[in-house]
N, C-alpha and C. Protein backbone atom coordinates (compact mmCIF):
# COMPACT_ATOMS: atom_id res chain seq x y z
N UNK A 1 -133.28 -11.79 -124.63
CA UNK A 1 -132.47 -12.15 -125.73
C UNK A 1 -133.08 -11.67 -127.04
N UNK A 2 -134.67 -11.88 -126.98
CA UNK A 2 -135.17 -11.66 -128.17
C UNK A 2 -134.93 -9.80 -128.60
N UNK A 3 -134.80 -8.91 -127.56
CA UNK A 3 -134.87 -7.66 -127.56
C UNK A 3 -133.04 -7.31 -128.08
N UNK A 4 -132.34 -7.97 -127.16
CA UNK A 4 -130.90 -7.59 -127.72
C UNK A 4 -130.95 -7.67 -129.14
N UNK A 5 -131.22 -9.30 -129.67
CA UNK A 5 -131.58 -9.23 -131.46
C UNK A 5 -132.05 -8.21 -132.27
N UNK A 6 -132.83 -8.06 -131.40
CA UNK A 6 -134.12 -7.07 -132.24
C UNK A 6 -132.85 -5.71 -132.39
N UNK A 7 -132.45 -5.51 -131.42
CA UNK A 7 -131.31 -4.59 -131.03
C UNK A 7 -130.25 -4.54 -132.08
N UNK A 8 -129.86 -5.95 -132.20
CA UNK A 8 -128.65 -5.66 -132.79
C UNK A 8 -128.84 -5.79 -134.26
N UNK A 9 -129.74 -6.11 -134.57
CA UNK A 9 -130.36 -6.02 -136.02
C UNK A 9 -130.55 -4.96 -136.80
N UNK A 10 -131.49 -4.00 -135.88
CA UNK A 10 -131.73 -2.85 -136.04
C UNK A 10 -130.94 -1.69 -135.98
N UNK A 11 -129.40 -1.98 -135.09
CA UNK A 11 -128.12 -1.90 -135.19
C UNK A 11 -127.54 -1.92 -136.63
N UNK A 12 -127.74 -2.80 -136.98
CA UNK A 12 -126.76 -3.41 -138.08
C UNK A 12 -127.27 -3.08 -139.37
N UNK A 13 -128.92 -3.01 -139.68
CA UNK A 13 -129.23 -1.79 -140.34
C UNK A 13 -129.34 -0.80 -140.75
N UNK A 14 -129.01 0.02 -139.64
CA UNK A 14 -128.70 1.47 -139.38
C UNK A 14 -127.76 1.47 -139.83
N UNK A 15 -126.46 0.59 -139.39
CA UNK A 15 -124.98 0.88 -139.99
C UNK A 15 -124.67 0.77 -141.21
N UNK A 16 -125.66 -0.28 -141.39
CA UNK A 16 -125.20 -0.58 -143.18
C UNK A 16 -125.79 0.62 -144.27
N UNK A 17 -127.09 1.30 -143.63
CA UNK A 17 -127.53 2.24 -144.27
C UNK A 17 -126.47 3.65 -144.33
N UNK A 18 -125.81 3.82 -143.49
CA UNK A 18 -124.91 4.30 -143.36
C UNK A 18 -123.59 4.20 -144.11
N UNK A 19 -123.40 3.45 -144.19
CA UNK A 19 -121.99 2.75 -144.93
C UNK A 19 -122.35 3.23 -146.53
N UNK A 20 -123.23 2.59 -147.11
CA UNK A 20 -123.75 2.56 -148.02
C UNK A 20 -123.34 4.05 -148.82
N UNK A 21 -122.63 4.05 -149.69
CA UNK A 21 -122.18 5.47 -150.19
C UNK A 21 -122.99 6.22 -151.10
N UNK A 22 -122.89 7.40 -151.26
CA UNK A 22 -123.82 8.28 -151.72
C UNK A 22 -124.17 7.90 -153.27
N UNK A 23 -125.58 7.57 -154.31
CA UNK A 23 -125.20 7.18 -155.54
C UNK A 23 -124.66 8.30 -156.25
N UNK A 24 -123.52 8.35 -156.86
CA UNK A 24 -123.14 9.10 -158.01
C UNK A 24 -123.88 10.33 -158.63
N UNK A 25 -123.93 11.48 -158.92
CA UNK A 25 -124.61 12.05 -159.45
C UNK A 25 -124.90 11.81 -160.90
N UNK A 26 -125.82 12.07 -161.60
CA UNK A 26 -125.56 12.03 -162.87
C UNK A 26 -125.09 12.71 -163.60
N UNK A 27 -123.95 12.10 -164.74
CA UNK A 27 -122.95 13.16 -165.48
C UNK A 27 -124.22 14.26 -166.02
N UNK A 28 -123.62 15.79 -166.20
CA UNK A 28 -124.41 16.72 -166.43
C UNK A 28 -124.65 16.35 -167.72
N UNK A 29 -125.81 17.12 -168.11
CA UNK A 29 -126.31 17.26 -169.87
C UNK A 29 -125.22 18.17 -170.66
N UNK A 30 -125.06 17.86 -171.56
CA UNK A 30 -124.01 18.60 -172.74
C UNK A 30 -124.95 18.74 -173.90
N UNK A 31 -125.05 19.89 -173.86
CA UNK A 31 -125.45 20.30 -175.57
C UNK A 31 -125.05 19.44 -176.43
N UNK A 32 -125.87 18.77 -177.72
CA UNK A 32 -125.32 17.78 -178.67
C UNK A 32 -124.15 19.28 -179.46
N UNK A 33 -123.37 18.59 -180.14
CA UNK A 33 -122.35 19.30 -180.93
C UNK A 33 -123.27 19.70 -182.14
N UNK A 34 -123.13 21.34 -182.23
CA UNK A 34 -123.78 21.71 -183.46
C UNK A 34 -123.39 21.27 -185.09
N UNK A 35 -124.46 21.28 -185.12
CA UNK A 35 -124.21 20.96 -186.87
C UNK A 35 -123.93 21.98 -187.73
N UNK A 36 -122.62 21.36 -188.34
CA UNK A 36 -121.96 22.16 -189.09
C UNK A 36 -122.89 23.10 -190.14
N UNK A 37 -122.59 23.98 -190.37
CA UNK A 37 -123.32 25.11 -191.79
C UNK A 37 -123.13 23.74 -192.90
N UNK A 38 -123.93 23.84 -194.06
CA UNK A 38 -123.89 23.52 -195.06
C UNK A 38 -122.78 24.36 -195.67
N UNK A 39 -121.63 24.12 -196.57
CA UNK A 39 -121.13 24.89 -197.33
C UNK A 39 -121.77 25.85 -198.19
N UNK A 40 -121.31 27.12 -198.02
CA UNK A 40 -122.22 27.96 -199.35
C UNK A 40 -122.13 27.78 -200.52
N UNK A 41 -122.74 27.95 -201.15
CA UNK A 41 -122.16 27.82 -202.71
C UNK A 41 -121.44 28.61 -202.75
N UNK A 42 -120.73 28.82 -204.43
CA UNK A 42 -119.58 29.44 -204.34
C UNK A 42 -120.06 31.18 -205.02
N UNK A 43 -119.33 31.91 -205.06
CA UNK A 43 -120.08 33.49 -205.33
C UNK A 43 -120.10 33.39 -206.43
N UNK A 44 -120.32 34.15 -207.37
CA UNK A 44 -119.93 34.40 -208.78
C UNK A 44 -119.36 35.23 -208.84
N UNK A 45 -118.27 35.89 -208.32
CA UNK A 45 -117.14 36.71 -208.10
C UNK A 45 -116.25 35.28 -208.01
N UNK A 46 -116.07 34.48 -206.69
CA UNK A 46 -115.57 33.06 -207.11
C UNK A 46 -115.41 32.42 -208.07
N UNK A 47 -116.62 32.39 -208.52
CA UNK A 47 -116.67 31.47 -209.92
C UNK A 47 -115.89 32.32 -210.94
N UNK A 48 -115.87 33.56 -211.08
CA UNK A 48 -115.49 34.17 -212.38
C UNK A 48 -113.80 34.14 -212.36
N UNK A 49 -113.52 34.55 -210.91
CA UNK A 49 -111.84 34.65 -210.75
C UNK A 49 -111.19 33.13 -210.72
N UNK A 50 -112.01 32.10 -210.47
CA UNK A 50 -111.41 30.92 -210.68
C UNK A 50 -111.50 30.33 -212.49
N UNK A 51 -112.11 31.10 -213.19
CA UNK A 51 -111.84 30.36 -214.38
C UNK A 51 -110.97 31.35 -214.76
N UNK A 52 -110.09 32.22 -214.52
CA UNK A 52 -109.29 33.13 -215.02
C UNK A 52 -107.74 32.07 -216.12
N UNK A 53 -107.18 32.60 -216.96
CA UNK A 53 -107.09 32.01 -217.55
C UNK A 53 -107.12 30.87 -218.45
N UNK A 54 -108.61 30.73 -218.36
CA UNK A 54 -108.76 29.49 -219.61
C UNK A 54 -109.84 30.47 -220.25
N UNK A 55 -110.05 29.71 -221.91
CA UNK A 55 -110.47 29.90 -223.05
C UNK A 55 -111.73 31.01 -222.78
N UNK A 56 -112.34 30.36 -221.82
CA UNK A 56 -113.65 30.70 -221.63
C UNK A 56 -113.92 31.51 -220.24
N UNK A 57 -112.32 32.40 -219.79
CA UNK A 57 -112.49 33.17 -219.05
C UNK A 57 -113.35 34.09 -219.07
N UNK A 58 -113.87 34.93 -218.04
CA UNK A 58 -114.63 36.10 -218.24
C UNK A 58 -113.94 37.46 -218.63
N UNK A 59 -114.89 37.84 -219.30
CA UNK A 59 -113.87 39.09 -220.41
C UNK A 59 -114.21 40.74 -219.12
N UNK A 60 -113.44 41.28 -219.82
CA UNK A 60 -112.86 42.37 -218.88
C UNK A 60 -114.63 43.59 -218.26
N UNK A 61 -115.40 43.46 -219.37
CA UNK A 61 -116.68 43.74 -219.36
C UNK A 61 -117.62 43.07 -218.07
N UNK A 62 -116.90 41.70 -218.08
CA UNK A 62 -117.74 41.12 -217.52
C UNK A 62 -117.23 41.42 -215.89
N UNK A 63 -116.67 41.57 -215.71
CA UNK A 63 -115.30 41.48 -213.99
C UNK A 63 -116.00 42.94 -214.41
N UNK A 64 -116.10 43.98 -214.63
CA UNK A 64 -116.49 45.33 -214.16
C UNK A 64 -118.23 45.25 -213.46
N UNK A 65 -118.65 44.70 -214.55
CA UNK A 65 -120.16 44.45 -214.27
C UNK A 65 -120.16 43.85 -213.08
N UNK A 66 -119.61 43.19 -212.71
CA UNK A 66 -119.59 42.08 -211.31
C UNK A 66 -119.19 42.89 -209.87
N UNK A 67 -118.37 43.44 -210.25
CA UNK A 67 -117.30 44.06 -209.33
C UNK A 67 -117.34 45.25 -209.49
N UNK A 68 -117.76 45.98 -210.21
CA UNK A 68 -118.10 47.49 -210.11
C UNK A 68 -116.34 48.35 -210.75
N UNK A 69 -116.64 49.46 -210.42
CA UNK A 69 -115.33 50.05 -210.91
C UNK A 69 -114.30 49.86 -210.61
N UNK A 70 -112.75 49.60 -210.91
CA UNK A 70 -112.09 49.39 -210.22
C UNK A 70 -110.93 50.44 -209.68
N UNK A 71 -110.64 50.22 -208.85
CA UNK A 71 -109.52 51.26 -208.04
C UNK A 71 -108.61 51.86 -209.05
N UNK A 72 -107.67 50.80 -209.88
CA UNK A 72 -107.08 51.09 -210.89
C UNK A 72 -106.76 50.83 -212.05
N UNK A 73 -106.81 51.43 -213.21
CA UNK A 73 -107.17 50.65 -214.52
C UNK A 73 -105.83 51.18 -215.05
N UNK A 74 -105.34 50.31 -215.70
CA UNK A 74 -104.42 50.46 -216.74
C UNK A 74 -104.26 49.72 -217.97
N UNK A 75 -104.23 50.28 -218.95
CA UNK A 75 -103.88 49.70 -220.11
C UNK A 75 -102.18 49.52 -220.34
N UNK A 76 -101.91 48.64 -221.25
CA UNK A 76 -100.44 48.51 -221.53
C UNK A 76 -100.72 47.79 -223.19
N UNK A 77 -100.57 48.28 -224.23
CA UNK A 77 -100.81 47.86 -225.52
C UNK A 77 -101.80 47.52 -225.42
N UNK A 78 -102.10 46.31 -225.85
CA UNK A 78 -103.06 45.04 -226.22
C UNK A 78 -103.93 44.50 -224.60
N UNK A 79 -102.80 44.56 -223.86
CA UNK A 79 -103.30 44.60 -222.25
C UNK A 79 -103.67 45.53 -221.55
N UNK A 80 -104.44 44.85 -220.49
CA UNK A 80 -105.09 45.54 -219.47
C UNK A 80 -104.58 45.06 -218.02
N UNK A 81 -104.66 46.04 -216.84
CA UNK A 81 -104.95 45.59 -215.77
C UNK A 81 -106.00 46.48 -214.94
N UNK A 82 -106.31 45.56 -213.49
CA UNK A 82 -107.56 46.00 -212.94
C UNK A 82 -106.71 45.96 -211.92
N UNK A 83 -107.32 46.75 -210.66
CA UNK A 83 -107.04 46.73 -209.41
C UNK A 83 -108.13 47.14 -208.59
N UNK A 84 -108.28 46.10 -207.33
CA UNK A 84 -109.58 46.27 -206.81
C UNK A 84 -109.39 46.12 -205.97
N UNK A 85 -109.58 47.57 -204.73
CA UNK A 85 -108.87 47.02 -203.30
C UNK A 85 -110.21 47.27 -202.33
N UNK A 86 -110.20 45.85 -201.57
CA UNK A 86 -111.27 45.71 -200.45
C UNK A 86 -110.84 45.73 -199.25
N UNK A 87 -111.83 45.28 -198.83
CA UNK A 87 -111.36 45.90 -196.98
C UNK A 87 -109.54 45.30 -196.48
N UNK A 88 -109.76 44.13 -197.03
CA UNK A 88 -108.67 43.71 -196.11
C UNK A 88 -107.46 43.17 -197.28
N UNK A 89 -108.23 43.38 -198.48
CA UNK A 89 -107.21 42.81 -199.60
C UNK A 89 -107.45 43.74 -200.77
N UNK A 90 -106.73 43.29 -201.71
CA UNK A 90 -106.31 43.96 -203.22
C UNK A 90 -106.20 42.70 -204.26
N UNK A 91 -107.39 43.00 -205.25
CA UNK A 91 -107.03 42.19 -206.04
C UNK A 91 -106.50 42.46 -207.25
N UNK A 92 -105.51 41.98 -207.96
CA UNK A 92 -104.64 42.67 -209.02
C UNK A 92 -105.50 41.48 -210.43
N UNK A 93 -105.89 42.18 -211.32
CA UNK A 93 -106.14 41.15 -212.32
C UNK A 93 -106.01 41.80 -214.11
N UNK A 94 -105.36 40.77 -214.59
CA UNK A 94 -104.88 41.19 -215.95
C UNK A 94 -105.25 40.09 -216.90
N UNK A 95 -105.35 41.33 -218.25
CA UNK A 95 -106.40 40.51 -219.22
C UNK A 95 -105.78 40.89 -220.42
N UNK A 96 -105.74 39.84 -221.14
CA UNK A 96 -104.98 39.76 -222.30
C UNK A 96 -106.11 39.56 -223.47
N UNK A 97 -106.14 39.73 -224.83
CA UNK A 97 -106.81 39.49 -225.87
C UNK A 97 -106.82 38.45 -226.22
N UNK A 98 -108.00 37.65 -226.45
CA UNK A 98 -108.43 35.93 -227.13
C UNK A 98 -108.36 35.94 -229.05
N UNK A 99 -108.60 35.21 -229.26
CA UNK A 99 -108.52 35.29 -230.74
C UNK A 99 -109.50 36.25 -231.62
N UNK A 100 -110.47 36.67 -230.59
CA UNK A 100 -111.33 37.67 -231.14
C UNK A 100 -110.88 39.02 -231.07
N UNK A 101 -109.60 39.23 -230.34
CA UNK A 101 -109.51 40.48 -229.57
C UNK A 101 -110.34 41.11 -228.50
N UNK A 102 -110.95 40.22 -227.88
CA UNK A 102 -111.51 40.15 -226.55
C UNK A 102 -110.81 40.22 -225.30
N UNK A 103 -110.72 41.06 -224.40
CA UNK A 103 -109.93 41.07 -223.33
C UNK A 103 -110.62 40.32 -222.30
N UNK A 104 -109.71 38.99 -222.08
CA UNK A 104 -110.41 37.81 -221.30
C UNK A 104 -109.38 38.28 -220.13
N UNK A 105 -109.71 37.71 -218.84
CA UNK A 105 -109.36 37.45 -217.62
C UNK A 105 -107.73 36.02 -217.72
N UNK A 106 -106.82 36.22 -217.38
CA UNK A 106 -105.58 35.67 -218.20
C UNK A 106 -105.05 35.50 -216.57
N UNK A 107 -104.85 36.44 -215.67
CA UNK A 107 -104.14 35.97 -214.46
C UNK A 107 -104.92 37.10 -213.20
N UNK A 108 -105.15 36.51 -211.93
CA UNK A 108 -105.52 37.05 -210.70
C UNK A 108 -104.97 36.51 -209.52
N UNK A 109 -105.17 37.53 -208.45
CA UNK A 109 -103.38 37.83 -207.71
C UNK A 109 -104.17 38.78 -206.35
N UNK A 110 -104.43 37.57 -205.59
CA UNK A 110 -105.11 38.35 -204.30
C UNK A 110 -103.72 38.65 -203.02
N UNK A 111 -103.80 40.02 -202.52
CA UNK A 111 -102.66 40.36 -201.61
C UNK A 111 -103.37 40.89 -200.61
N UNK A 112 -102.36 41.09 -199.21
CA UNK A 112 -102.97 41.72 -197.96
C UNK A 112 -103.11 43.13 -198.46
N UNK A 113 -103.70 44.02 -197.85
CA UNK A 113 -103.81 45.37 -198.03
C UNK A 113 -103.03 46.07 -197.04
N UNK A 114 -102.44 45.68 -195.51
CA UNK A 114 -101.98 45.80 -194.61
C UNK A 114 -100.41 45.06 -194.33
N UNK A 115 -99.48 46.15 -194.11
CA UNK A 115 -97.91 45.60 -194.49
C UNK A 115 -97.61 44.97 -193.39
N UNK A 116 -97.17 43.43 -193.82
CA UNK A 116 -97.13 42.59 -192.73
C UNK A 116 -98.26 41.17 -192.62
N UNK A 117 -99.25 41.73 -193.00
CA UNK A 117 -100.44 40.62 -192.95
C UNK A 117 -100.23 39.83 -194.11
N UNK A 118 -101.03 38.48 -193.44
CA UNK A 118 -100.73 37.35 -194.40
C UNK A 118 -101.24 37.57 -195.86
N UNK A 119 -100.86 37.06 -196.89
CA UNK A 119 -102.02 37.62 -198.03
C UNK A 119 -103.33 36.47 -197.88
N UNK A 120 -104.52 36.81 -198.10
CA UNK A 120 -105.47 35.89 -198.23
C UNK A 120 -105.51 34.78 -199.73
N UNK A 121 -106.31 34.03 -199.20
CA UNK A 121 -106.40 33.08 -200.64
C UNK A 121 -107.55 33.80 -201.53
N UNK A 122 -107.39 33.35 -202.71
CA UNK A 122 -108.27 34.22 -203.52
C UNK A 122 -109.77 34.10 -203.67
N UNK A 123 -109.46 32.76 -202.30
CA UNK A 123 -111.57 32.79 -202.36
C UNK A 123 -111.95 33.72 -201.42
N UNK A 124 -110.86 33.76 -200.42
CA UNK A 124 -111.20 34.88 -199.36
C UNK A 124 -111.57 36.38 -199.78
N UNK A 125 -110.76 36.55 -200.27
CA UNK A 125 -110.77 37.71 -201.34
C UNK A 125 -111.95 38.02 -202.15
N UNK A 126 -112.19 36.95 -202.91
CA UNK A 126 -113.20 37.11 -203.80
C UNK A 126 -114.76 37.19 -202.79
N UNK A 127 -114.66 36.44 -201.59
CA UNK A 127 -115.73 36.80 -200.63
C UNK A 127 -115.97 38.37 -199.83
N UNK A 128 -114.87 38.64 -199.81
CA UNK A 128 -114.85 40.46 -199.76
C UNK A 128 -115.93 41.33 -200.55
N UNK A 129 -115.53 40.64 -201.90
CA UNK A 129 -115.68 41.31 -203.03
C UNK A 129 -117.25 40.85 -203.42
N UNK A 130 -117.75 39.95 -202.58
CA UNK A 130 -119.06 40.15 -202.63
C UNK A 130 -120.03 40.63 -201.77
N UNK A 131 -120.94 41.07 -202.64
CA UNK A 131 -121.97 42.01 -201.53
C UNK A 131 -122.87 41.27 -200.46
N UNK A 132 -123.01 41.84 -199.21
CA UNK A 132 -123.70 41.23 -198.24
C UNK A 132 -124.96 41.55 -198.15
């Protein structure tokens, strides 16, 4: 009797070790989520085309110095325009005289260069327009 026990014990161990389901693997490792870039600052091509029409726009001297020659210059009286075409855009910008007779930066006008493509925004643009 004592041997059947022993038997059926050792039975019943076996089975349960058996039964007993496999543990889970562990969920795999995942790379933590990268950390975002810091924003860049902004260019000074940025900076200059965003103060375009106010008081203390940058004068027409200054947008050449920055930006180098431009594609196309035209005068019209008292006015000017610039045209400055980069890889993927054209920027159109016109400058009117301040009370000094200074030709300040008055309006800018970023377009696709490619017929059909979206036009970019003018920071995009103005990131073209800076050197790498």
């Amino acid at each position: 009797m004592v041997a059947a026990m022993r038997f059926l014990l050792t039975a019943s161990l076996l089975l349960s070790a058996c039964a007993t389901s496999v543990p889970a693997a562990p969920p795999p490792l995942t790379a933590p989520a990268p950390i975002p870039d810091a924003p860049s600052p902004p260019s000074p091509q940025w900076e200059m085309l965003r103060s375009a029409g106010h008081d203390t726009g940058p004068t027409q001297a200054e947008i050449v110095r920055l930006f180098g020659a431009p594609a196309i210059s035209r005068q019209e009286g008292a006015s000017a325009a610039l045209t400055y075409r980069l890889e993927t855009c054209a920027l159109l910008m016109l400058f009117e005289p301040d009370a000094r007779n200074v030709q300040r930066l008055t309006i800018v006008h970023a377009s696709a260069r490619r017929a059909g493509a979206p036009a970019p925004s003018l920071e995009q643009c103005a990131a073209e327009a800076t050197p790498h």
